[in-house]
C-alpha atoms as a PDB file:
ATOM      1  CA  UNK A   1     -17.161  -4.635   8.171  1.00  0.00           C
ATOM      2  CA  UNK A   2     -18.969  -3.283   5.176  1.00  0.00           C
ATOM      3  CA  UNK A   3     -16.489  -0.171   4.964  1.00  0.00           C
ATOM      4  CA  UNK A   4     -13.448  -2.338   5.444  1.00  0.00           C
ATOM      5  CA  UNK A   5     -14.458  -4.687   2.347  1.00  0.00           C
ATOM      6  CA  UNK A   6     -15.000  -1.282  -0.202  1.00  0.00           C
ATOM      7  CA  UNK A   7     -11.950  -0.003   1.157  1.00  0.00           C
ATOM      8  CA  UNK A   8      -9.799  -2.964   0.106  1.00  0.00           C
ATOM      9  CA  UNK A   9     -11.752  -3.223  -3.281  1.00  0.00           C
ATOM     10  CA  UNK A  10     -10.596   0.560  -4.401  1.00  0.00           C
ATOM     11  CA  UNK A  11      -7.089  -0.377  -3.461  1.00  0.00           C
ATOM     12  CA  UNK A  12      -7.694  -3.593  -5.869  1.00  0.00           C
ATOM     13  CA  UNK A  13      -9.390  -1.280  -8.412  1.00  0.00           C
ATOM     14  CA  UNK A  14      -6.503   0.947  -8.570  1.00  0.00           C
ATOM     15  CA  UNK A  15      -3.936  -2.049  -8.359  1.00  0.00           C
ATOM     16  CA  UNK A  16      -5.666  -3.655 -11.828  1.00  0.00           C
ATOM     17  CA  UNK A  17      -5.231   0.196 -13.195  1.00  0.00           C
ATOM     18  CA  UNK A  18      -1.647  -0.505 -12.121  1.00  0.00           C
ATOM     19  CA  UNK A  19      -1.237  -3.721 -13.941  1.00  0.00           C
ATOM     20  CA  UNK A  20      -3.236  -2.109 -17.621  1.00  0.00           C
ATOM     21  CA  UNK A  21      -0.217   0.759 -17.559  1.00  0.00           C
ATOM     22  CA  UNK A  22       2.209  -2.184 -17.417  1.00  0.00           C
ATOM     23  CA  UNK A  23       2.912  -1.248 -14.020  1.00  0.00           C
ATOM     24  CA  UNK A  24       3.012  -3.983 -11.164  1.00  0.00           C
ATOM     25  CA  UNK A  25      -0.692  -4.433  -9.953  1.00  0.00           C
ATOM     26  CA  UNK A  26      -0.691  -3.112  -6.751  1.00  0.00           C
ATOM     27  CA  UNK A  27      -3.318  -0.299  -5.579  1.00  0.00           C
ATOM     28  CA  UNK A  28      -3.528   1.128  -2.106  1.00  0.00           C
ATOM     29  CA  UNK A  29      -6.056   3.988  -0.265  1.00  0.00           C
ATOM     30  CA  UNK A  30      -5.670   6.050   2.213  1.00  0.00           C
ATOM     31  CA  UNK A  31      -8.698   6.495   4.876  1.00  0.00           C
ATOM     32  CA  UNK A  32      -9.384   9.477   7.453  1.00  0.00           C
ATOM     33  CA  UNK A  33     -10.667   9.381  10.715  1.00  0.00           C
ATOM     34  CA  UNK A  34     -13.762  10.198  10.181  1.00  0.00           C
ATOM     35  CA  UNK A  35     -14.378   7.063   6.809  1.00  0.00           C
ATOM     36  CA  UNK A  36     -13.560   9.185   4.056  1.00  0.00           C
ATOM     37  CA  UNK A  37     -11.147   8.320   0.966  1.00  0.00           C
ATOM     38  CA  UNK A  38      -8.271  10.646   1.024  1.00  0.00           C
ATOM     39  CA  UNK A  39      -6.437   8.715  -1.958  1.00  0.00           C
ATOM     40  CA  UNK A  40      -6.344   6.128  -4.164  1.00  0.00           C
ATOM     41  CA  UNK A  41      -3.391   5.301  -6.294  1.00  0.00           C
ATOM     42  CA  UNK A  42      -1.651   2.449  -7.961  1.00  0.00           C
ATOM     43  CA  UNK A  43       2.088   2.084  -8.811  1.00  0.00           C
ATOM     44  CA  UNK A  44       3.371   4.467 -11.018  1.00  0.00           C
ATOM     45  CA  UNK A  45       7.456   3.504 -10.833  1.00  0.00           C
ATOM     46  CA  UNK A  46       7.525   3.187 -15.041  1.00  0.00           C
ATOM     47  CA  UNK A  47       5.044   5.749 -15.836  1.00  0.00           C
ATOM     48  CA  UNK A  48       7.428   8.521 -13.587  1.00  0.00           C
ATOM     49  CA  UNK A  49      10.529   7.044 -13.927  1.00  0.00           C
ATOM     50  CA  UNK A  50      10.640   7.177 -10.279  1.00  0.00           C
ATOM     51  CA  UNK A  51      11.680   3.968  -8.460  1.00  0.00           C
ATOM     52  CA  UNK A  52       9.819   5.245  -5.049  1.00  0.00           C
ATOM     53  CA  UNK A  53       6.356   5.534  -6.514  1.00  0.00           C
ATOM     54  CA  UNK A  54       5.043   2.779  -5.318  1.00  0.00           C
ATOM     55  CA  UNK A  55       1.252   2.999  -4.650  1.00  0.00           C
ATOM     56  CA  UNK A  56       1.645   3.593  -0.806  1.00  0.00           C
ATOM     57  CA  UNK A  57       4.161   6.390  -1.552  1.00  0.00           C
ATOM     58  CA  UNK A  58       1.841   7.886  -3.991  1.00  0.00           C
ATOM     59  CA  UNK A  59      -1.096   8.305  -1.778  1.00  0.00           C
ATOM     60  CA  UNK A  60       0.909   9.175   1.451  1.00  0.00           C
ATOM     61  CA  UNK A  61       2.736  11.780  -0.715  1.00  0.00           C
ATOM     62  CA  UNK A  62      -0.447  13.120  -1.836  1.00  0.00           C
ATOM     63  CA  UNK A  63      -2.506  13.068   1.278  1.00  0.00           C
ATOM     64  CA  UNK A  64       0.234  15.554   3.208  1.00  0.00           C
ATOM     65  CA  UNK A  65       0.228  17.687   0.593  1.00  0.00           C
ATOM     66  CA  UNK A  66      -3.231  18.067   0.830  1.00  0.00           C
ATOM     67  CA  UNK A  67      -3.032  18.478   4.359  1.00  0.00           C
ATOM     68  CA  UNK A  68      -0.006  20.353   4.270  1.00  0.00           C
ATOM     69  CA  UNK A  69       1.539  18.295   6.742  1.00  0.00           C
ATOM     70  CA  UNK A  70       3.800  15.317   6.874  1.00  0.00           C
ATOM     71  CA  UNK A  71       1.770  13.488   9.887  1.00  0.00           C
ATOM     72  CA  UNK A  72      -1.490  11.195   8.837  1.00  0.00           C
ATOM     73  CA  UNK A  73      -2.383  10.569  12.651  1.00  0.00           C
ATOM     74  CA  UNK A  74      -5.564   8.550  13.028  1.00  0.00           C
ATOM     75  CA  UNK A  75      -5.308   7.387   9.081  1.00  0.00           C
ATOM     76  CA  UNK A  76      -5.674   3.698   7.974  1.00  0.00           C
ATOM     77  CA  UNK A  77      -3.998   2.768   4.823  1.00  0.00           C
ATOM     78  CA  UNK A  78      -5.486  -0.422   2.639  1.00  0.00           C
ATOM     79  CA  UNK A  79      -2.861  -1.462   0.156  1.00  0.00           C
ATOM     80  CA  UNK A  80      -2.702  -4.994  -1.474  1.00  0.00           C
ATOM     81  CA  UNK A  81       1.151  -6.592  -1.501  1.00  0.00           C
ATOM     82  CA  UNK A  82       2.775  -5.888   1.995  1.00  0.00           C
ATOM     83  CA  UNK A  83       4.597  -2.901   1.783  1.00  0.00           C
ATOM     84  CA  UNK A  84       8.350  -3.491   1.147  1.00  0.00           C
ATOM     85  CA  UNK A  85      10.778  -1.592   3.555  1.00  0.00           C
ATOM     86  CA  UNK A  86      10.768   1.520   1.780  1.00  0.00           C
ATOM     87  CA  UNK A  87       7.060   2.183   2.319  1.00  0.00           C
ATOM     88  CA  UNK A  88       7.603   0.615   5.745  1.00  0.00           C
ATOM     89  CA  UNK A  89       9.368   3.149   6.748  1.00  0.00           C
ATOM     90  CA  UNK A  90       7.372   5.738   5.003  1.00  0.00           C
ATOM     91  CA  UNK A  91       4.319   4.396   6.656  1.00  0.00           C
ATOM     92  CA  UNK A  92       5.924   4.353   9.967  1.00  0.00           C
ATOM     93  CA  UNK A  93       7.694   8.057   9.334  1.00  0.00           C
ATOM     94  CA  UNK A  94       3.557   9.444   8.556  1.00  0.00           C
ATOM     95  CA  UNK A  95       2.502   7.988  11.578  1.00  0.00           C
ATOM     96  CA  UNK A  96      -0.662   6.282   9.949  1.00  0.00           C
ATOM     97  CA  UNK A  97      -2.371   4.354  12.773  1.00  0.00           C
ATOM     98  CA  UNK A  98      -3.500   1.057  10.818  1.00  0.00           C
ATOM     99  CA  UNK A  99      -2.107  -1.025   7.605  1.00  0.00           C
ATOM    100  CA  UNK A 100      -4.367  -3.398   6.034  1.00  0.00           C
ATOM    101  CA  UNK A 101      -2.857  -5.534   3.363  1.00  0.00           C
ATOM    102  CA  UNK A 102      -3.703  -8.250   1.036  1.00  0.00           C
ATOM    103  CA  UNK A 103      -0.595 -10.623  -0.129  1.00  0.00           C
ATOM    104  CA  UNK A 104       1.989 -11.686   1.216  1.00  0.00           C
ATOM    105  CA  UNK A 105       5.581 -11.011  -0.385  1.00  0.00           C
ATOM    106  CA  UNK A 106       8.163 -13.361   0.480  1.00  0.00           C
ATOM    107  CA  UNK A 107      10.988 -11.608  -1.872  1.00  0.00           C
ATOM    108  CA  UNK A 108      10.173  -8.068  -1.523  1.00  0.00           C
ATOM    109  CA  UNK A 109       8.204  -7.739   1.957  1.00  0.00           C
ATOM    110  CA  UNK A 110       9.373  -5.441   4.578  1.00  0.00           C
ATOM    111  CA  UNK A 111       6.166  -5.999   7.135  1.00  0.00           C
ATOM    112  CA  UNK A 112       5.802  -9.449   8.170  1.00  0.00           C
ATOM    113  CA  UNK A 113       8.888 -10.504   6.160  1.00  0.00           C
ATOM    114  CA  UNK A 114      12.601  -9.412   5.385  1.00  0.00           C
ATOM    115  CA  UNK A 115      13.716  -6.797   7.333  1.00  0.00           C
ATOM    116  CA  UNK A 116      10.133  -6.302   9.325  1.00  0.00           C
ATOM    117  CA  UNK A 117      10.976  -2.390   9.742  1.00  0.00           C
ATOM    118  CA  UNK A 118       8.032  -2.081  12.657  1.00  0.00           C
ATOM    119  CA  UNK A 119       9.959  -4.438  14.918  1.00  0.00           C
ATOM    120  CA  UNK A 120      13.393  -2.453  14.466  1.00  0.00           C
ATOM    121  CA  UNK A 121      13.756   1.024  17.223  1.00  0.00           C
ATOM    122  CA  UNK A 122      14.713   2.630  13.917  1.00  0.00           C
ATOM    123  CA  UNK A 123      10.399   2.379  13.994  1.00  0.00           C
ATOM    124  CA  UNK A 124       9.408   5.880  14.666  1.00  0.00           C
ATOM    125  CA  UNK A 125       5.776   4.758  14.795  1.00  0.00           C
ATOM    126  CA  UNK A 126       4.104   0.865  14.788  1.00  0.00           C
ATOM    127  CA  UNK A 127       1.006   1.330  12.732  1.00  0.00           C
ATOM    128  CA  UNK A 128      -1.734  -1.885  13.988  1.00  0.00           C
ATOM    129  CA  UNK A 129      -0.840  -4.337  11.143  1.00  0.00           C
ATOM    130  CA  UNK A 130      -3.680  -6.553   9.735  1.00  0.00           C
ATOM    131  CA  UNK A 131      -2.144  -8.954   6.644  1.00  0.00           C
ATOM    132  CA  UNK A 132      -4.139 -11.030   4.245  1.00  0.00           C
ATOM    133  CA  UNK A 133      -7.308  -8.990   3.944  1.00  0.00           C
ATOM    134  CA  UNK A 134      -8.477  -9.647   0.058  1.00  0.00           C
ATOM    135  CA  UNK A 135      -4.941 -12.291   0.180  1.00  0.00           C
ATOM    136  CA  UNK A 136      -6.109 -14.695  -2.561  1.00  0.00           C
ATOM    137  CA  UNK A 137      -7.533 -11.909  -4.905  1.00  0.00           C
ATOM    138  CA  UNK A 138      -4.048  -9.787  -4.293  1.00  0.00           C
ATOM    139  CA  UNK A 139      -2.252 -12.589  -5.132  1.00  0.00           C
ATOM    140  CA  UNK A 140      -3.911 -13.623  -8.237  1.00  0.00           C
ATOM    141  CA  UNK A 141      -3.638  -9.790 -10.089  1.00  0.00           C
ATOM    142  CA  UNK A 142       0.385 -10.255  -9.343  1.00  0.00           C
ATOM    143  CA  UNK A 143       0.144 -13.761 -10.852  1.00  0.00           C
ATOM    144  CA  UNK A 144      -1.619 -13.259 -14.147  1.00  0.00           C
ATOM    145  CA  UNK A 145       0.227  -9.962 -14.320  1.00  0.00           C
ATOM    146  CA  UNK A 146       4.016 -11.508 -14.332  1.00  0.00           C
ATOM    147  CA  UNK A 147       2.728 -14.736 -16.498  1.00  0.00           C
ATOM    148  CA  UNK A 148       1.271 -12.163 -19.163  1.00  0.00           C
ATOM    149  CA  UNK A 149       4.754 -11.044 -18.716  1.00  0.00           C
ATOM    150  CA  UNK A 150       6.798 -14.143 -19.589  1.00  0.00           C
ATOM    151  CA  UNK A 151       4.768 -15.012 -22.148  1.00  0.00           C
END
């Protein structure tokens, strides 16, 4: 369990990296079979003007090109909102074998709420899904980040 707790806290390091670029705080990291960070990344949707780089995206994106392949078989990916269906479906499309995340998202989920893209056949893979890892920490970076934000 030692690995799985530093795993989650880079994805939370790059999520408050995120949320000190004005982006949304959320970080996620990609893991190889064999323990090793492939990549870390936080959103970058402002920074790009690009409305798909989202954190998962972003580390997904760069882990195949590194790879030079668009299948991460065996690869666990830590990220700390639930990915929303667009990532979903990335995830899913990479064939990454296991999705940790932290918070919940009731408005924007695509996992465990909306549209929950692993339970449709349009699923070309079902990664394992484990929610709520690092939850209450998750969910207080996206709090202070949008109060900062109407204040």
């Amino acid at each position: 369990m030692t690995n799985f707790n530093s795993y989650m806290s880079l994805a939370l390091d790059q999520a408050r990296l995120a949320g000190e670029r004005g982006e949304v705080p959320v970080g996620a990291v990609l893991i190889d079979p064999q323990g090793h960070v492939v990549a870390k990344d936080g959103n970058r949707t402002r920074e790009m003007s690009d409305p798909s780089a989202h954190a998962e995206v972003l580390v997904i994106r760069s882990a195949c090109a590194a790879l030079r392949s668009e299948r991460l078989v065996g690869y666990s990916l830590y990220v700390t909102l639930e990915p929303c269906p667009m990532c979903a479906m990335v995830i899913s499309a990479s064939r990454i074998a296991r999705l940790y995340y932290g918070a919940s998202d009731a408005k924007s989920g695509g996992v465990a709420q909306g549209p929950r893209i692993f339970s449709h056949s349009q699923a070309h893979h079902i990664p394992e899904v484990y929610d709520g890892i690092a939850g209450a920490e998750s969910e207080q970076l996206l709090r202070a980040f949008f109060a900062a934000k109407r204040d």
